[in-house]
PDB file of N, CA and C in Angstrom:
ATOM      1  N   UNK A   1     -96.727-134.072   0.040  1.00  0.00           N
ATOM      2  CA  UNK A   1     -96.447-133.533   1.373  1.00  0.00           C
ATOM      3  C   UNK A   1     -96.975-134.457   2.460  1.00  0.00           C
ATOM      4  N   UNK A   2     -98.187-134.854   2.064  1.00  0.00           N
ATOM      5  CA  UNK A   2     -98.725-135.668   3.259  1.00  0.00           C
ATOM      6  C   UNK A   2     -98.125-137.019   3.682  1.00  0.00           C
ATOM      7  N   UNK A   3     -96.916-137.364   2.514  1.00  0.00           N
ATOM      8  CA  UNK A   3     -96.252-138.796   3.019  1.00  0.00           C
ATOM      9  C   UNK A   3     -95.476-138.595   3.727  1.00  0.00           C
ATOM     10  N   UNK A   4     -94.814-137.670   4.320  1.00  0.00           N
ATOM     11  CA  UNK A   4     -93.960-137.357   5.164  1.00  0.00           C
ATOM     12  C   UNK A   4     -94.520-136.785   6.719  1.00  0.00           C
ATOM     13  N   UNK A   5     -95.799-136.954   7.041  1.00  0.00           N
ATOM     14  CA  UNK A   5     -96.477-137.212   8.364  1.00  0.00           C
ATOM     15  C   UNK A   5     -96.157-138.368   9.064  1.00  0.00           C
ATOM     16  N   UNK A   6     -95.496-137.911  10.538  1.00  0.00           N
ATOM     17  CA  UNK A   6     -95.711-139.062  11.372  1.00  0.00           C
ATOM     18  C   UNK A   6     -96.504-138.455  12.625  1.00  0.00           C
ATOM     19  N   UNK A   7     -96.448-140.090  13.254  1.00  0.00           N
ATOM     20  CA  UNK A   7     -97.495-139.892  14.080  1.00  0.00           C
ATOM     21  C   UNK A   7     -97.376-139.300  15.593  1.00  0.00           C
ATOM     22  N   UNK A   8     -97.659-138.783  15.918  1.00  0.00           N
ATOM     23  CA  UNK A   8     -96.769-138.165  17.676  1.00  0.00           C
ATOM     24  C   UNK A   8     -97.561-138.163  18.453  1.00  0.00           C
ATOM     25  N   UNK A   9     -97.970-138.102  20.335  1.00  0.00           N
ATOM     26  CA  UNK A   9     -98.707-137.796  20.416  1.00  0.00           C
ATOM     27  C   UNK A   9     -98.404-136.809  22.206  1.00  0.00           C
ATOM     28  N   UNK A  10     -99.064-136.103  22.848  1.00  0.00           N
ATOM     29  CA  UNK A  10     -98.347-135.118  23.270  1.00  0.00           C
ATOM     30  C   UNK A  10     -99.043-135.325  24.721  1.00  0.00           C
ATOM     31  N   UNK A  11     -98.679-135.167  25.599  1.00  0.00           N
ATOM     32  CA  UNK A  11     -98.675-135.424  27.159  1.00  0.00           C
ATOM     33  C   UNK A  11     -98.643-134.254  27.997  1.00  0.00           C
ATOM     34  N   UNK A  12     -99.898-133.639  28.353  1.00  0.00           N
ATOM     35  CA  UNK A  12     -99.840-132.407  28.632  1.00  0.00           C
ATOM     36  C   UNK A  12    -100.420-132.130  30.436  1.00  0.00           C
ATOM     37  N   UNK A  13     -99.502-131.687  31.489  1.00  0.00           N
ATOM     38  CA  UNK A  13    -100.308-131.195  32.568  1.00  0.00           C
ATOM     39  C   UNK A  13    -100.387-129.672  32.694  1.00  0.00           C
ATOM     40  N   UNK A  14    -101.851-129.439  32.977  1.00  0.00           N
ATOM     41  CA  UNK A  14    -102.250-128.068  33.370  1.00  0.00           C
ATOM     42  C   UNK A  14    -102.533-127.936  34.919  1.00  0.00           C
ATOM     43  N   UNK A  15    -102.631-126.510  35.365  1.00  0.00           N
ATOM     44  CA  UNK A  15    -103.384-126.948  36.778  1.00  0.00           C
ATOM     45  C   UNK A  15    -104.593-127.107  36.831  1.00  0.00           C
ATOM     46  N   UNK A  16    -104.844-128.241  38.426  1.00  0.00           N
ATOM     47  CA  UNK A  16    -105.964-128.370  38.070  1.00  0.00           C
ATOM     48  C   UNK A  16    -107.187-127.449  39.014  1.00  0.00           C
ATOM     49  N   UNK A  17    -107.008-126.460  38.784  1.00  0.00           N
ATOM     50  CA  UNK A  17    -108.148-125.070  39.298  1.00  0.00           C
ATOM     51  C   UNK A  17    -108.703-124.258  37.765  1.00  0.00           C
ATOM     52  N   UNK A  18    -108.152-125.354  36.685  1.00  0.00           N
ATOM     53  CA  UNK A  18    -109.095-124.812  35.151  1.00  0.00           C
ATOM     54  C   UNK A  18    -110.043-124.848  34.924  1.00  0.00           C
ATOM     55  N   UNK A  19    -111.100-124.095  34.929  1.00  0.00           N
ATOM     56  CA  UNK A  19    -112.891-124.675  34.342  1.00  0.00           C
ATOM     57  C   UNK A  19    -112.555-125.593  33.016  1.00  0.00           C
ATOM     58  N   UNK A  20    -113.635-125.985  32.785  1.00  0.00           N
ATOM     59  CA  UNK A  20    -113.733-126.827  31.727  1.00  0.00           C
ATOM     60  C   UNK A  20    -113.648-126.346  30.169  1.00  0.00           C
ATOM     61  N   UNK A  21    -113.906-124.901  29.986  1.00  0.00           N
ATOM     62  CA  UNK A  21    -114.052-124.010  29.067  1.00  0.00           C
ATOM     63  C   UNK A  21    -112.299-123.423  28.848  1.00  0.00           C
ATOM     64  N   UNK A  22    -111.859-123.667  30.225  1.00  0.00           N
ATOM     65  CA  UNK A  22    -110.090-122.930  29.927  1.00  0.00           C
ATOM     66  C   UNK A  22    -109.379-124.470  28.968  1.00  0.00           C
ATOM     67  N   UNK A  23    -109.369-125.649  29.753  1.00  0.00           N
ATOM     68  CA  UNK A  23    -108.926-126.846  29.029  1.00  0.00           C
ATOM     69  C   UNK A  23    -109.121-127.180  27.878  1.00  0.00           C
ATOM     70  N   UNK A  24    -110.562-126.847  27.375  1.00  0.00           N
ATOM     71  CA  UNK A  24    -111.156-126.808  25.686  1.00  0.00           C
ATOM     72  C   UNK A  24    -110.274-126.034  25.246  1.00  0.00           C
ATOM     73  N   UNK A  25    -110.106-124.340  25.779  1.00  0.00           N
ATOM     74  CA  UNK A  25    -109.535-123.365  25.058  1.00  0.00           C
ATOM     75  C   UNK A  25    -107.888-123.623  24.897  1.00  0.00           C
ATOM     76  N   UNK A  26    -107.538-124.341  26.092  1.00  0.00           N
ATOM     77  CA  UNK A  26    -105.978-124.527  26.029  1.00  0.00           C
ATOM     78  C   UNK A  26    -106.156-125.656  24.451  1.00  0.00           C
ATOM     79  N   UNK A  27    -106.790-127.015  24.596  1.00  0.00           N
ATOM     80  CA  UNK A  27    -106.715-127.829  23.751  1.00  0.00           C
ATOM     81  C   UNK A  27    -106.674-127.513  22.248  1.00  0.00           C
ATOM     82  N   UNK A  28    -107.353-126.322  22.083  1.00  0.00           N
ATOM     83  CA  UNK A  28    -108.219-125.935  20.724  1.00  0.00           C
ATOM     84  C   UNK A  28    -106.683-124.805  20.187  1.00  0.00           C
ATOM     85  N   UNK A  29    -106.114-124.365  21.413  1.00  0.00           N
ATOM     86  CA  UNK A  29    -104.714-123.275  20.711  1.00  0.00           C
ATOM     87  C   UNK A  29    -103.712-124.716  20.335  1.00  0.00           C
ATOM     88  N   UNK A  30    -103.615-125.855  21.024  1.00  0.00           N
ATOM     89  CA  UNK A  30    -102.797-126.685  20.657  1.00  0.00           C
ATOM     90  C   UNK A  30    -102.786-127.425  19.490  1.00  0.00           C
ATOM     91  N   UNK A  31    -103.835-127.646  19.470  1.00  0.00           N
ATOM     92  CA  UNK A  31    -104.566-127.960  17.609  1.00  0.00           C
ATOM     93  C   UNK A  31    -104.162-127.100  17.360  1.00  0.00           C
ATOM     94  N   UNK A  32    -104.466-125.877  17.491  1.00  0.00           N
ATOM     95  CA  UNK A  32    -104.635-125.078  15.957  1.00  0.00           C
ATOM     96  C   UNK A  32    -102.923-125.046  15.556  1.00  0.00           C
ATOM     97  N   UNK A  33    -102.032-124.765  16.677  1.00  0.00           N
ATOM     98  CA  UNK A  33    -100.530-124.859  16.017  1.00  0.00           C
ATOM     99  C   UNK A  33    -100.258-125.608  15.456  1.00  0.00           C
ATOM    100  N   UNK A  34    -100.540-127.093  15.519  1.00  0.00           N
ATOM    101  CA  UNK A  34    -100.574-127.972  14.906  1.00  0.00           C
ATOM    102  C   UNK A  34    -100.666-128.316  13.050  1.00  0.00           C
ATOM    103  N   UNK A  35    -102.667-127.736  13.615  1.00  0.00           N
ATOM    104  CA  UNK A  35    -102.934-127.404  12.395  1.00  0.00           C
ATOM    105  C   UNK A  35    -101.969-126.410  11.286  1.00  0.00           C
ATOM    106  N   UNK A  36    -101.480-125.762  11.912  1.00  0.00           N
ATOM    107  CA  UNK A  36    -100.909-124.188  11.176  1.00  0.00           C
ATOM    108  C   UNK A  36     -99.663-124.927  10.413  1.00  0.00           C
ATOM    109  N   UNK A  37     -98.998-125.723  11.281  1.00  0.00           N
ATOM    110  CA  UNK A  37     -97.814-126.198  10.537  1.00  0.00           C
ATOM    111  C   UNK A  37     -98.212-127.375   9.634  1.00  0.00           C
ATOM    112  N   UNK A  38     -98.669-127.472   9.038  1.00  0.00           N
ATOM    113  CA  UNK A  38     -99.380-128.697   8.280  1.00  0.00           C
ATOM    114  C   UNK A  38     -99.678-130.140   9.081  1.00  0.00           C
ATOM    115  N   UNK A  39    -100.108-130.094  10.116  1.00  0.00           N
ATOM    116  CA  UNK A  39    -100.247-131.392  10.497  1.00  0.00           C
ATOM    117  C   UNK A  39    -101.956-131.768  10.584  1.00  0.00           C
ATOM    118  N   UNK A  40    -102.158-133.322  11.455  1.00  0.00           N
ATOM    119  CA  UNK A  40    -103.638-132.900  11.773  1.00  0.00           C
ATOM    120  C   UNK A  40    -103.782-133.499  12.828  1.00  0.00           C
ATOM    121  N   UNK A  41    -104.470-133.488  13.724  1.00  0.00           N
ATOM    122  CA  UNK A  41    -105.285-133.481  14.886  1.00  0.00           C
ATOM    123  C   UNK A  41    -106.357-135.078  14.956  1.00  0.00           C
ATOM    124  N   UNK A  42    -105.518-135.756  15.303  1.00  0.00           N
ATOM    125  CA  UNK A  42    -107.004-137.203  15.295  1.00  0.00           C
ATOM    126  C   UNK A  42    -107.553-137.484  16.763  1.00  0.00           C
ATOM    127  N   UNK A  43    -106.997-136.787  18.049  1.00  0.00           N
ATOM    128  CA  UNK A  43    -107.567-136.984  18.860  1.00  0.00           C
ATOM    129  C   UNK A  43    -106.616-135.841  19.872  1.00  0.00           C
ATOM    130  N   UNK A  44    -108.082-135.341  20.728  1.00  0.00           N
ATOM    131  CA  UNK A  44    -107.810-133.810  21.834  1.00  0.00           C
ATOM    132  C   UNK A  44    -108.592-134.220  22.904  1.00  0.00           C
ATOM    133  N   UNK A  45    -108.181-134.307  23.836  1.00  0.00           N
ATOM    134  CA  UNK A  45    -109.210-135.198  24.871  1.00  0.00           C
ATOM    135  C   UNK A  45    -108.818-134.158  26.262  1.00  0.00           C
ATOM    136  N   UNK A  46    -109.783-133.980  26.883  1.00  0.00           N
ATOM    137  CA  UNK A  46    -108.899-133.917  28.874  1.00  0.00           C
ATOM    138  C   UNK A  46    -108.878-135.166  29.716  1.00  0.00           C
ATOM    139  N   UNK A  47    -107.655-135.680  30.079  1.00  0.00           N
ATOM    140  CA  UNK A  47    -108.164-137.307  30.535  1.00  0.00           C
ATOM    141  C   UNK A  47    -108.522-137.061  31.701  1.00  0.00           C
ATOM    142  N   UNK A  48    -108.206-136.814  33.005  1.00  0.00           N
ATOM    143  CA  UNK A  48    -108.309-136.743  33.849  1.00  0.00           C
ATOM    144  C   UNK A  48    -107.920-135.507  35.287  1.00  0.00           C
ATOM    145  N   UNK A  49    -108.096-135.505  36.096  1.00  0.00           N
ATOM    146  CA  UNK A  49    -107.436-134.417  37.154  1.00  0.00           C
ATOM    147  C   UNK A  49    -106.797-135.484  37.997  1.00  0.00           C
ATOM    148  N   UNK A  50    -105.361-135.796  38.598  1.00  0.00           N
ATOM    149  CA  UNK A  50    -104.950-136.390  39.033  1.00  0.00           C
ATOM    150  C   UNK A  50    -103.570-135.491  40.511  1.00  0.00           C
ATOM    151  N   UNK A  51    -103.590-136.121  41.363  1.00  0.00           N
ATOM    152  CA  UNK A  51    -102.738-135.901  42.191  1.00  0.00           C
ATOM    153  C   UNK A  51    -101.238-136.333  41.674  1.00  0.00           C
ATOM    154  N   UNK A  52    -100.372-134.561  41.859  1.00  0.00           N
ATOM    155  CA  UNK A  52     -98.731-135.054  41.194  1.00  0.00           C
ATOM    156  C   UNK A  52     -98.084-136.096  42.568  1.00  0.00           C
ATOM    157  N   UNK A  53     -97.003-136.376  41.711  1.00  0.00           N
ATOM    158  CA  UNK A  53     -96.008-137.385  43.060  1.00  0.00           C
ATOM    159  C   UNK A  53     -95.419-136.282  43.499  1.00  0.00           C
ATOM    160  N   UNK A  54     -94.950-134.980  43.061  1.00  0.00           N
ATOM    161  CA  UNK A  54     -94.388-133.802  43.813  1.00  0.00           C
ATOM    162  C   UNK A  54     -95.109-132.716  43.024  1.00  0.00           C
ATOM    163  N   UNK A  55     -94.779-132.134  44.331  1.00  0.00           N
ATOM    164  CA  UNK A  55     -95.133-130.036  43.550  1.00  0.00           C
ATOM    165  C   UNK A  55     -94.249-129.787  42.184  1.00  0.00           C
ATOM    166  N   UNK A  56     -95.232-129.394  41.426  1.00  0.00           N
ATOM    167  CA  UNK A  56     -94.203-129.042  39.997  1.00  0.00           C
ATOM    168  C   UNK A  56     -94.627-127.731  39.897  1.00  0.00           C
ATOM    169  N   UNK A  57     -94.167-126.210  40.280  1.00  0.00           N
ATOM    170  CA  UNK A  57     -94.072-125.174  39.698  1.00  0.00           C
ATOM    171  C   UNK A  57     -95.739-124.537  41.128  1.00  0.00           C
ATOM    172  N   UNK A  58     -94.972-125.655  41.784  1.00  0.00           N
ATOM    173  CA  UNK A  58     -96.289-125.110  43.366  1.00  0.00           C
ATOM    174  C   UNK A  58     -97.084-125.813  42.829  1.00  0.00           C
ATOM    175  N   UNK A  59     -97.620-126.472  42.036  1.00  0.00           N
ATOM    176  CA  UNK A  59     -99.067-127.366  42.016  1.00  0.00           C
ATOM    177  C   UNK A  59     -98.683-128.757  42.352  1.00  0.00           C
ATOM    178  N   UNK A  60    -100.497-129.257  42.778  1.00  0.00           N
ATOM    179  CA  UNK A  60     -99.692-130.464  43.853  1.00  0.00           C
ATOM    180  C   UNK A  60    -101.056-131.585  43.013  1.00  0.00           C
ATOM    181  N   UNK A  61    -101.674-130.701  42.252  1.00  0.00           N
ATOM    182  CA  UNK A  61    -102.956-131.345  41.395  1.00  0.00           C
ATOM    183  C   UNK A  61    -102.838-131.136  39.787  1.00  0.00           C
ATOM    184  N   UNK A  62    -102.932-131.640  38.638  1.00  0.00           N
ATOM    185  CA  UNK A  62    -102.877-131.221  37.842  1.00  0.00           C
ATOM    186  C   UNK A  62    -103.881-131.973  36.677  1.00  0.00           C
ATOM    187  N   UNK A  63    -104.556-131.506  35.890  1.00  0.00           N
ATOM    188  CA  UNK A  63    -105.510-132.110  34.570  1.00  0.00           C
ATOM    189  C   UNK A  63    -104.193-132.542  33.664  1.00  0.00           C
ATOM    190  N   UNK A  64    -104.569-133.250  33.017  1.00  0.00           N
ATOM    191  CA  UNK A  64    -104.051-134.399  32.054  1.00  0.00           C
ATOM    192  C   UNK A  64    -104.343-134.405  30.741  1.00  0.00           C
ATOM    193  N   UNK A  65    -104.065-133.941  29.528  1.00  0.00           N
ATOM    194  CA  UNK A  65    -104.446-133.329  28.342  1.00  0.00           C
ATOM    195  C   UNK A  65    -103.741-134.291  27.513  1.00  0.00           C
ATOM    196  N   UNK A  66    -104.596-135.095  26.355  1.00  0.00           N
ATOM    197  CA  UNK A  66    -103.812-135.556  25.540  1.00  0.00           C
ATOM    198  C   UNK A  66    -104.116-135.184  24.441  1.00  0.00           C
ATOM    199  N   UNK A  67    -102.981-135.433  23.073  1.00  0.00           N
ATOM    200  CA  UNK A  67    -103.239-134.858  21.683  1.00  0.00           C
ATOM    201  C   UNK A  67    -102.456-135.815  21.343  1.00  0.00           C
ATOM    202  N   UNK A  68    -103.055-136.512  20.151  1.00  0.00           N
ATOM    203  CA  UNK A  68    -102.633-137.583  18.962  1.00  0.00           C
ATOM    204  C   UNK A  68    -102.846-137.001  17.682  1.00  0.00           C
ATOM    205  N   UNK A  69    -101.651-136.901  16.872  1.00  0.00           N
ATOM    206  CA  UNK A  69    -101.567-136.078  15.986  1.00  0.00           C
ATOM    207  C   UNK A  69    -100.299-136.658  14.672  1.00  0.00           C
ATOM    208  N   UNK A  70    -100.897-136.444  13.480  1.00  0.00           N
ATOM    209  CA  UNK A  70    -100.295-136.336  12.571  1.00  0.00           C
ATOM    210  C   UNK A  70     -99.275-134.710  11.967  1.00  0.00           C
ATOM    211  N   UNK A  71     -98.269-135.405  11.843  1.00  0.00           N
ATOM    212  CA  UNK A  71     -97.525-133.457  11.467  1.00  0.00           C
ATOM    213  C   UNK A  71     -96.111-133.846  10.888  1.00  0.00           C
ATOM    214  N   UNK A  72     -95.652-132.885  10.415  1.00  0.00           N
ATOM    215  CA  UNK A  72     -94.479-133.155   9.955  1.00  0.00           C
ATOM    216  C   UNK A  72     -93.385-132.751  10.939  1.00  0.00           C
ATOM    217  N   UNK A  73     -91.975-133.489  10.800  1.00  0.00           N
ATOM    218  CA  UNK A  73     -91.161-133.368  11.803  1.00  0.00           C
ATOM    219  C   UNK A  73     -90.596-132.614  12.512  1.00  0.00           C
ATOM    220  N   UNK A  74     -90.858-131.268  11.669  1.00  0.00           N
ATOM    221  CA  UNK A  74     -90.795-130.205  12.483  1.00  0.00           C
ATOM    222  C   UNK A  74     -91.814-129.638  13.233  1.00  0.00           C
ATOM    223  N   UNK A  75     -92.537-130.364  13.574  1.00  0.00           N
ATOM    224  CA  UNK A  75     -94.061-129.696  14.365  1.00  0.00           C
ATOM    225  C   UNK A  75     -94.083-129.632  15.977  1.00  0.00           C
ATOM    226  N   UNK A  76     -93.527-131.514  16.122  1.00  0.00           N
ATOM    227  CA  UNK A  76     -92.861-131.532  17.434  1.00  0.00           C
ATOM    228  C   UNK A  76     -92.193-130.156  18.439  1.00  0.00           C
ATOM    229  N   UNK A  77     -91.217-129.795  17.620  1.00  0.00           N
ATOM    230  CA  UNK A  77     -90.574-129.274  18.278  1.00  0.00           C
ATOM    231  C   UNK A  77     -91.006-127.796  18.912  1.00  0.00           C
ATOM    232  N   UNK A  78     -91.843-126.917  17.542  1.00  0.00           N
ATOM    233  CA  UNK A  78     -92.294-126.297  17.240  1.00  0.00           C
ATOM    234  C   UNK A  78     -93.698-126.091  18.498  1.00  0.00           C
ATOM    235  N   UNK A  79     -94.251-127.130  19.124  1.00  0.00           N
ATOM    236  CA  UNK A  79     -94.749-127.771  19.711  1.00  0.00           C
ATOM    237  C   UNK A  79     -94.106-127.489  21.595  1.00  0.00           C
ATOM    238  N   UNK A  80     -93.183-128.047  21.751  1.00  0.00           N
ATOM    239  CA  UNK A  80     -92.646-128.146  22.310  1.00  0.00           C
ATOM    240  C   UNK A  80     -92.201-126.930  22.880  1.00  0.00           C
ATOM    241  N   UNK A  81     -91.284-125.615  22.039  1.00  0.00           N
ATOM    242  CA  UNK A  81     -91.090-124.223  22.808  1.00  0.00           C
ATOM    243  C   UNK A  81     -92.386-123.426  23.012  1.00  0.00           C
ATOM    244  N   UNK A  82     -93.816-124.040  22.131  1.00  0.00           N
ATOM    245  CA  UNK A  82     -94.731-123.353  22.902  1.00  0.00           C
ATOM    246  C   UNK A  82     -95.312-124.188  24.290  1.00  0.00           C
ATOM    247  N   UNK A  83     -94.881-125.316  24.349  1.00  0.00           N
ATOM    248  CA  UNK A  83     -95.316-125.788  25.381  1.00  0.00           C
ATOM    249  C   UNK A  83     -94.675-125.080  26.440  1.00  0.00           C
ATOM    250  N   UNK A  84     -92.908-124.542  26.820  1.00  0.00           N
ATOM    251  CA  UNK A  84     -92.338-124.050  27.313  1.00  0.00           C
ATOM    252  C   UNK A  84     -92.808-122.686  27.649  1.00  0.00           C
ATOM    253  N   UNK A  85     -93.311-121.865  27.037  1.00  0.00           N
ATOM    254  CA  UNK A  85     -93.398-121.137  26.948  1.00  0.00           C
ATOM    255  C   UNK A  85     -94.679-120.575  27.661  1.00  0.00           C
ATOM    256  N   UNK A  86     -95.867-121.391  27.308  1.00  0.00           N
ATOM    257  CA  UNK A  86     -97.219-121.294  27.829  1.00  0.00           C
ATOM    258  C   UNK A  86     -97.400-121.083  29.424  1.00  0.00           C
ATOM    259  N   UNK A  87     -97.659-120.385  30.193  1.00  0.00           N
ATOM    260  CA  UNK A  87     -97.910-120.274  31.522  1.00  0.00           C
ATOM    261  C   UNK A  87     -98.753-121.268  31.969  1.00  0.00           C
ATOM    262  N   UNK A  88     -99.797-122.157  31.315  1.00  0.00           N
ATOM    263  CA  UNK A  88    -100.622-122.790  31.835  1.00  0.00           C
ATOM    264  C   UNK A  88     -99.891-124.020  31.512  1.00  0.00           C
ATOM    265  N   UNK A  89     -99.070-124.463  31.226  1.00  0.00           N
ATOM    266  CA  UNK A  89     -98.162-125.810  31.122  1.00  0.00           C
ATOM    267  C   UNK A  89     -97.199-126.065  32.149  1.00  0.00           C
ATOM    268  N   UNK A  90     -97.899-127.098  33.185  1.00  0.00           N
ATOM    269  CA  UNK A  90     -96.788-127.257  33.909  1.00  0.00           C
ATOM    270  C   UNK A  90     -95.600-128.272  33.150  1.00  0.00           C
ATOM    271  N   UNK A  91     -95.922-129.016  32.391  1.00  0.00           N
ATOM    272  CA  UNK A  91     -95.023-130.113  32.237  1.00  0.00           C
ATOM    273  C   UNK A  91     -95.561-130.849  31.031  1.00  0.00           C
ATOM    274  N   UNK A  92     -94.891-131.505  29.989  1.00  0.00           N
ATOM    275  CA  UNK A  92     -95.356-131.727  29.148  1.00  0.00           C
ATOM    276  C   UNK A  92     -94.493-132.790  28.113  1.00  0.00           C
ATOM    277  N   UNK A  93     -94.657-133.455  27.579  1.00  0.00           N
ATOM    278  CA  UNK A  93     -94.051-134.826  26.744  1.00  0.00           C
ATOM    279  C   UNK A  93     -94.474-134.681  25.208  1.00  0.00           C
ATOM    280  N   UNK A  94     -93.819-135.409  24.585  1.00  0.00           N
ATOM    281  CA  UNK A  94     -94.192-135.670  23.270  1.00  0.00           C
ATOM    282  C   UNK A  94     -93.731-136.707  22.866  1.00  0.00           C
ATOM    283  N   UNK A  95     -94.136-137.743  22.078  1.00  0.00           N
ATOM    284  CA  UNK A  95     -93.735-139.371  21.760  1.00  0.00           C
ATOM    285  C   UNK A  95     -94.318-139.404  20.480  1.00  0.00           C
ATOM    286  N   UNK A  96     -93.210-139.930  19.729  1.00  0.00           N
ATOM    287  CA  UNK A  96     -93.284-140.338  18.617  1.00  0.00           C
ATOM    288  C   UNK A  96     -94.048-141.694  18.368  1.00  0.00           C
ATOM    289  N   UNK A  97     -95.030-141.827  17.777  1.00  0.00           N
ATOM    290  CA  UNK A  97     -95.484-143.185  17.870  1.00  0.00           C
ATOM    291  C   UNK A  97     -95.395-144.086  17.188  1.00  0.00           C
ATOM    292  N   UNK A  98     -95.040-145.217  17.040  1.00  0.00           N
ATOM    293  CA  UNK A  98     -94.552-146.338  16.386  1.00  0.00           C
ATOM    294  C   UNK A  98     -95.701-146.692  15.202  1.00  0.00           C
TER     295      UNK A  98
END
C-alpha cells in the first residue's frame, strides 16, 4: 500500500483574527483527515499572517497554513471538499510535488 503514496502539499488561508490555539486546532483536523485516509503528515506549520491583494470572502488579512504530506491519490481530493466546506478556509491549493 505504501508504494502508491505521493507527495502533495496543501496551501491554506485562514483569517487572520485566529488565536494561535484555533490554527493548531485547524492544522491538527487537517492531519488527522489525512491521517484517516492512509496518508502521512511530514510537515504542519503556520507560516505567516500576511495582507491579501483583495478581500476574499470580506477578509483583507489572512494566516498562511502549510501541510506536506504523503497520501494516496485519493486524499487530495478528499482534502479538498473539506477544504470547501470548512468555514474557516478562505482559500486553499493543493500541489502535487515532483
Amino acid at each position: 500500500m505504501t508504494n502508491n503514496l505521493r507527495a502533495y502539499e496543501a496551501l491554506y488561508i485562514v483569517p487572520a483574527n485566529l488565536t494561535e490555539e484555533a490554527l493548531q486546532s485547524i492544522l491538527e483536523k487537517h492531519s488527522r483527515v489525512i491521517e484517516e485516509q492512509g496518508g502521512k503528515v511530514q510537515k504542519a506549520e503556520v507560516w505567516d499572517k500576511r495582507k491579501l491583494a483583495y478581500p476574499i470572502k470580506g477578509n483583507t488579512e489572512g494566516n498562511y497554513l502549510l501541510l506536506e504530506f504523503q497520501a494516496p491519490p485519493h486524499v487530495p481530493s478528499e482534502l479538498r471538499r473539506i477544504f470547501r466546506i470548512s468555514d474557516e478556509v478562505i482559500r486553499a491549493r493543493i500541489f502535487k510535488k515532483e
